[in-house]
PDB file of N, CA and C in Angstrom:
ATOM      1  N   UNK A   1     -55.126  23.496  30.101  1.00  0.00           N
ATOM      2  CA  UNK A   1     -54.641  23.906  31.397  1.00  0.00           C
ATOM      3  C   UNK A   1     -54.122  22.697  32.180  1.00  0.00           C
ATOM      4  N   UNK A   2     -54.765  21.689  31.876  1.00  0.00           N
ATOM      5  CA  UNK A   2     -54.712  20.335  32.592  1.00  0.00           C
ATOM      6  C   UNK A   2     -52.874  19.732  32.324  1.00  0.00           C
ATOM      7  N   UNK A   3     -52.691  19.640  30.828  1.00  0.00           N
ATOM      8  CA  UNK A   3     -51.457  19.674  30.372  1.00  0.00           C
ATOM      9  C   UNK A   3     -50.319  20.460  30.327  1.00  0.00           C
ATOM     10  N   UNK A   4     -50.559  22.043  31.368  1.00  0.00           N
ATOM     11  CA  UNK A   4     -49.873  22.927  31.200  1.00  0.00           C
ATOM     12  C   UNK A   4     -49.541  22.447  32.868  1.00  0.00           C
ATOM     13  N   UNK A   5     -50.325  21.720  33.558  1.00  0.00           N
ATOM     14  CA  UNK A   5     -49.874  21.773  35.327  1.00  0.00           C
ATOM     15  C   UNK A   5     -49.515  20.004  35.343  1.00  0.00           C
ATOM     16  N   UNK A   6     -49.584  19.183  34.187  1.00  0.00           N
ATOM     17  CA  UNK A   6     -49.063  18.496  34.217  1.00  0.00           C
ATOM     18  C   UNK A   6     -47.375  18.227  33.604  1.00  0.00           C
ATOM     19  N   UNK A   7     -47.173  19.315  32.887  1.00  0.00           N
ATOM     20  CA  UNK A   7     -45.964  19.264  32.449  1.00  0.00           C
ATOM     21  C   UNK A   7     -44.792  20.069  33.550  1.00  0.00           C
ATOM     22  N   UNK A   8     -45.365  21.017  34.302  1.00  0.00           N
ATOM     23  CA  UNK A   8     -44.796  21.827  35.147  1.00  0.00           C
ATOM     24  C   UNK A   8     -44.856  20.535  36.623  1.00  0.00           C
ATOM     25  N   UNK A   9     -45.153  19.572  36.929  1.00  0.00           N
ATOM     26  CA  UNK A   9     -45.221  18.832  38.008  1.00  0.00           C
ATOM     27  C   UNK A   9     -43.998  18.227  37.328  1.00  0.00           C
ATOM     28  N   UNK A  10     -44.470  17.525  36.234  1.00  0.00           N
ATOM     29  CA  UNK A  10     -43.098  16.330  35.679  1.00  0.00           C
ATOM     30  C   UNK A  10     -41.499  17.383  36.004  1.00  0.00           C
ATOM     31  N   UNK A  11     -41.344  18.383  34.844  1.00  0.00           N
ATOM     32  CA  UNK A  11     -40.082  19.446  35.274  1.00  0.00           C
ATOM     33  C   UNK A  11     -39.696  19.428  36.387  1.00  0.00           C
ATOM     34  N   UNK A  12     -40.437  20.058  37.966  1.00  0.00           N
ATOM     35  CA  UNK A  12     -40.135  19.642  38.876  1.00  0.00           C
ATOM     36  C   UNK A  12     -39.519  18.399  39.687  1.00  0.00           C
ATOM     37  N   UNK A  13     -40.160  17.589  39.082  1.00  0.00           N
ATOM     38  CA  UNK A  13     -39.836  15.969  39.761  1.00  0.00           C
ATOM     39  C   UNK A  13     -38.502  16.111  38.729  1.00  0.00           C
ATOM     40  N   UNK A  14     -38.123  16.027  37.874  1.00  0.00           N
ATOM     41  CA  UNK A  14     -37.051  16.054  36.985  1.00  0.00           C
ATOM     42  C   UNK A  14     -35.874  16.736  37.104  1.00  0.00           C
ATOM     43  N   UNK A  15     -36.350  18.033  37.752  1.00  0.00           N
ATOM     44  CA  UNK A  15     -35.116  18.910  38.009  1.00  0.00           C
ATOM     45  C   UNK A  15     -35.031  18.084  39.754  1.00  0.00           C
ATOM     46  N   UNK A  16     -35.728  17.731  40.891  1.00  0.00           N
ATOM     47  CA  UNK A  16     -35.616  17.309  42.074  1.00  0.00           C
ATOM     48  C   UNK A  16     -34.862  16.130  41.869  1.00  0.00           C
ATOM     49  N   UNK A  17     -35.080  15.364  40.429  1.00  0.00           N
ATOM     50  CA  UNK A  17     -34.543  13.772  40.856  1.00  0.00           C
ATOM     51  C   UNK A  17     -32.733  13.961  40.198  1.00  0.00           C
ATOM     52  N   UNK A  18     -32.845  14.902  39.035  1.00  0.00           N
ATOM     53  CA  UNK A  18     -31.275  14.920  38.764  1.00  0.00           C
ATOM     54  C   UNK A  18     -30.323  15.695  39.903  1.00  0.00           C
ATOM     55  N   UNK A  19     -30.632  16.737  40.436  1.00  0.00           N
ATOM     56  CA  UNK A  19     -29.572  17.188  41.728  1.00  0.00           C
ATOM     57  C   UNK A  19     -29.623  16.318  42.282  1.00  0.00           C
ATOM     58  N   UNK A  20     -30.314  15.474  43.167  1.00  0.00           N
ATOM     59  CA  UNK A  20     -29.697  14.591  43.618  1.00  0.00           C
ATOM     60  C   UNK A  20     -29.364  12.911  43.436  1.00  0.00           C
ATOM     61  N   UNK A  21     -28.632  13.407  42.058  1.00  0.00           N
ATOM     62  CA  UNK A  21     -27.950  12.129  42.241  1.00  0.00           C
ATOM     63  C   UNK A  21     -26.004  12.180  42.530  1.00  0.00           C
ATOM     64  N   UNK A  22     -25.352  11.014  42.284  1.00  0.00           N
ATOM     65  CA  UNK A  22     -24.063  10.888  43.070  1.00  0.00           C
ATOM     66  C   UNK A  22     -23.433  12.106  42.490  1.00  0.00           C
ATOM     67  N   UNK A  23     -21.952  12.026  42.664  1.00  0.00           N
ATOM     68  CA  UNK A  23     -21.186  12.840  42.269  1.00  0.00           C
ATOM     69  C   UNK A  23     -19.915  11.828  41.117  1.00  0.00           C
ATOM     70  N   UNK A  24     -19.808  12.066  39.566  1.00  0.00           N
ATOM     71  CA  UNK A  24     -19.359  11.312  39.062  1.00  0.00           C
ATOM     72  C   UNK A  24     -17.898  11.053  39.824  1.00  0.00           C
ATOM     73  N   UNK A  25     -17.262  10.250  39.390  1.00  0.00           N
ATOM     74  CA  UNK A  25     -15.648  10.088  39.633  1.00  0.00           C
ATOM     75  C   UNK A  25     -15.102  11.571  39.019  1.00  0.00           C
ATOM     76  N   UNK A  26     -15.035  11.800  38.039  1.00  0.00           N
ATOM     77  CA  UNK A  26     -14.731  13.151  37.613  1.00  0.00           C
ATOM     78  C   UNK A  26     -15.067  14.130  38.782  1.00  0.00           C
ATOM     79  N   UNK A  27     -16.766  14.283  38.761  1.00  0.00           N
ATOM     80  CA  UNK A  27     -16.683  15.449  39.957  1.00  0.00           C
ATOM     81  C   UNK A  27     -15.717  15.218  40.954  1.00  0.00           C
ATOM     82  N   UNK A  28     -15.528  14.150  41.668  1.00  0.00           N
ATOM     83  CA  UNK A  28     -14.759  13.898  42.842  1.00  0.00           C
ATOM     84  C   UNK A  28     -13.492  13.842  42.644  1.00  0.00           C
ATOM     85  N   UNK A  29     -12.898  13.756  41.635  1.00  0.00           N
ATOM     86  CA  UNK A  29     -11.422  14.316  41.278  1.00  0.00           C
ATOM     87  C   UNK A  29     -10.732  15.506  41.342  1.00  0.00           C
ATOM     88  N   UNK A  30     -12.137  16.180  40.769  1.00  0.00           N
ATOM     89  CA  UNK A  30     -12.027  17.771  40.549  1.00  0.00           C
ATOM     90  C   UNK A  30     -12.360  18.615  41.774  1.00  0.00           C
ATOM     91  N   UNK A  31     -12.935  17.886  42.842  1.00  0.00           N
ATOM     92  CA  UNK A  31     -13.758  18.685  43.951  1.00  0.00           C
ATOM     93  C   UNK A  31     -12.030  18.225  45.177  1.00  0.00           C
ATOM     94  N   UNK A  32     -11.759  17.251  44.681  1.00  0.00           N
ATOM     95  CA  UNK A  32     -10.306  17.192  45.182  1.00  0.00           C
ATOM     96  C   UNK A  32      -9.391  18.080  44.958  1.00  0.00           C
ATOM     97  N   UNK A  33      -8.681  18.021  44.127  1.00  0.00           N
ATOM     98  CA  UNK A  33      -8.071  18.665  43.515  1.00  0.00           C
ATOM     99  C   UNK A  33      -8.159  20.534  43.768  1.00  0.00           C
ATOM    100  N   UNK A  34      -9.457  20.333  43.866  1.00  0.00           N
ATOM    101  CA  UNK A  34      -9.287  22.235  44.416  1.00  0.00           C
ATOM    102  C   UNK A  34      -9.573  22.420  46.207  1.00  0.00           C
ATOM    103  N   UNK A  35      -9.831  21.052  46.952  1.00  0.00           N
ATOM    104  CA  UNK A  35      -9.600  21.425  48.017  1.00  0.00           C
ATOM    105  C   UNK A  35      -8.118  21.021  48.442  1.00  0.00           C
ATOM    106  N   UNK A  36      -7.206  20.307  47.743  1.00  0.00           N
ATOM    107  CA  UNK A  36      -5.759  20.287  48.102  1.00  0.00           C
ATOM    108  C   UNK A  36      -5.430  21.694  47.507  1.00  0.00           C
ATOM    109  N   UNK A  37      -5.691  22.103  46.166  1.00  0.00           N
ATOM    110  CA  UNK A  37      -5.308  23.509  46.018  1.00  0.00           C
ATOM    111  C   UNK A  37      -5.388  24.821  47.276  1.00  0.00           C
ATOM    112  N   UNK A  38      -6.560  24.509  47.772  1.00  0.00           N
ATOM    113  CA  UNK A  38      -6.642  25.581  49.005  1.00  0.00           C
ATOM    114  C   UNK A  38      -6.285  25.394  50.265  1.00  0.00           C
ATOM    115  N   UNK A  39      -5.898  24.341  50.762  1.00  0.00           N
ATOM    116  CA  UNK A  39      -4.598  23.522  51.406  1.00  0.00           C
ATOM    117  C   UNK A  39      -3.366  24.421  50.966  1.00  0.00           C
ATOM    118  N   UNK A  40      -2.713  23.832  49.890  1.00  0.00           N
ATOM    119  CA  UNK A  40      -2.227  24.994  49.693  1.00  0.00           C
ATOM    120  C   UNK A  40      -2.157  26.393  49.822  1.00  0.00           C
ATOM    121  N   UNK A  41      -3.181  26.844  49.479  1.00  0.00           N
ATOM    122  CA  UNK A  41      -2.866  28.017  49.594  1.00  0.00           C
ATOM    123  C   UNK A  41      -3.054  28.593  50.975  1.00  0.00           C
ATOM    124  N   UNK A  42      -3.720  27.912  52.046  1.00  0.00           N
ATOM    125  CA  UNK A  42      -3.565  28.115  53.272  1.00  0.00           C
ATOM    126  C   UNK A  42      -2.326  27.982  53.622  1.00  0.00           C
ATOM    127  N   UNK A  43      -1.399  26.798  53.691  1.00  0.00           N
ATOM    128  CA  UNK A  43      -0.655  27.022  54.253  1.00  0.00           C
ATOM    129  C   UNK A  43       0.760  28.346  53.409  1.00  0.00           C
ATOM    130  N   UNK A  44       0.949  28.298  52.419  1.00  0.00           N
ATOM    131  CA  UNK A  44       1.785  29.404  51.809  1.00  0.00           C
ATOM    132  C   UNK A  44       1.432  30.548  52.822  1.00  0.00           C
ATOM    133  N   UNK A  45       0.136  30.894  52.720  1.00  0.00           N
ATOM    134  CA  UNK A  45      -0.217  32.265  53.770  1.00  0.00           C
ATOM    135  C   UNK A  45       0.148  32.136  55.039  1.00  0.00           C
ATOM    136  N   UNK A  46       0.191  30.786  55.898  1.00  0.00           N
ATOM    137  CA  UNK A  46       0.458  31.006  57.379  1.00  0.00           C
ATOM    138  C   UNK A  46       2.515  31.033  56.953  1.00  0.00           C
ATOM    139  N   UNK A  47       2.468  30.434  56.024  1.00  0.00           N
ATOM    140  CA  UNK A  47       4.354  30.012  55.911  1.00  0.00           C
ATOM    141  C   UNK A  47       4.850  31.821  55.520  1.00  0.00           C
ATOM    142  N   UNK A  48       3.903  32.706  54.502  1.00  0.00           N
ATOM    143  CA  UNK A  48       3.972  34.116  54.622  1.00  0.00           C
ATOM    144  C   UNK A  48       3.990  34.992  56.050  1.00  0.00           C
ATOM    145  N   UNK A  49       2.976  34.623  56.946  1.00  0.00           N
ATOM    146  CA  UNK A  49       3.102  35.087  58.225  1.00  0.00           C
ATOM    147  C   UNK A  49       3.942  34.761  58.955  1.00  0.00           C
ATOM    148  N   UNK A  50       4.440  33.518  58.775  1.00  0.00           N
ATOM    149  CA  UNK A  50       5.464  33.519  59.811  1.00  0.00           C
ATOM    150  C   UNK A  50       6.712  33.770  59.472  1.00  0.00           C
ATOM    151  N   UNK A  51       7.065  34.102  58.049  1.00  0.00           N
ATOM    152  CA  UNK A  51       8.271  34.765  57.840  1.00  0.00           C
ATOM    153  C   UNK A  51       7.670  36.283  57.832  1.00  0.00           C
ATOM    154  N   UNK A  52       7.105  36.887  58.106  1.00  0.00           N
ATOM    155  CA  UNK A  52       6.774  38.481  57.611  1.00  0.00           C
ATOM    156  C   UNK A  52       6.876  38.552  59.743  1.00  0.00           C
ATOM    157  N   UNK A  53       6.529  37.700  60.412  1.00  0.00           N
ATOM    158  CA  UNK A  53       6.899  37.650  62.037  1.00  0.00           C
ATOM    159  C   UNK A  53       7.827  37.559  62.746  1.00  0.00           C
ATOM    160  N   UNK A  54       8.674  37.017  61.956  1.00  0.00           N
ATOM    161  CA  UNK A  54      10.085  36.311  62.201  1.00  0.00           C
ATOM    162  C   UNK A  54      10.967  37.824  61.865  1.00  0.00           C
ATOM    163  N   UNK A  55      10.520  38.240  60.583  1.00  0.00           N
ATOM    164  CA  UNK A  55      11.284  39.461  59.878  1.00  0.00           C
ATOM    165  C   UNK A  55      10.978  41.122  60.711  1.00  0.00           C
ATOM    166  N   UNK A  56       9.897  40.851  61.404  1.00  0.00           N
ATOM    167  CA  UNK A  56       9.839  42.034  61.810  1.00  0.00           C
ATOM    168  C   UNK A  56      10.687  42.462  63.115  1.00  0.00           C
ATOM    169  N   UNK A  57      10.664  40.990  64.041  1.00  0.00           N
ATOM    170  CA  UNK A  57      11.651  41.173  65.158  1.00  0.00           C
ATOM    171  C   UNK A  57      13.136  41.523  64.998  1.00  0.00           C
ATOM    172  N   UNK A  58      13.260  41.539  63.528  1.00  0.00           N
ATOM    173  CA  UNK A  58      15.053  41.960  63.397  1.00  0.00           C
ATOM    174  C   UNK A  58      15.061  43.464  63.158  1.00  0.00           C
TER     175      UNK A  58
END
């Protein structure tokens, strides 16, 4: 029992100490990369509204 609540403490500390560590260069390329993507795609949608605004006054 002793070895069954000592292995379940270590796991814990193990799973607590790997989330927080950095974010590789990779992650941060990739975590880029999809917030310029949604940049994008924000603005396409306001550049959609304002021609679908523009179009309705004619």
């Amino acid at each position: 029992m002793k070895q069954l609540g000592t292995a379940l403490l270590l796991s814990f500390f193990l799973l607590g100490t790997t989330s927080c560590r950095e974010k590789t260069t990779a992650e941060k390329v990739e975590d880029g990369i999809e917030e310029v993507g949604e940049e994008l795609e924000d603005a396409g949608e306001a550049v959609e509204e304002e021609v679908e605004d523009a179009t309705d006054g004619n």
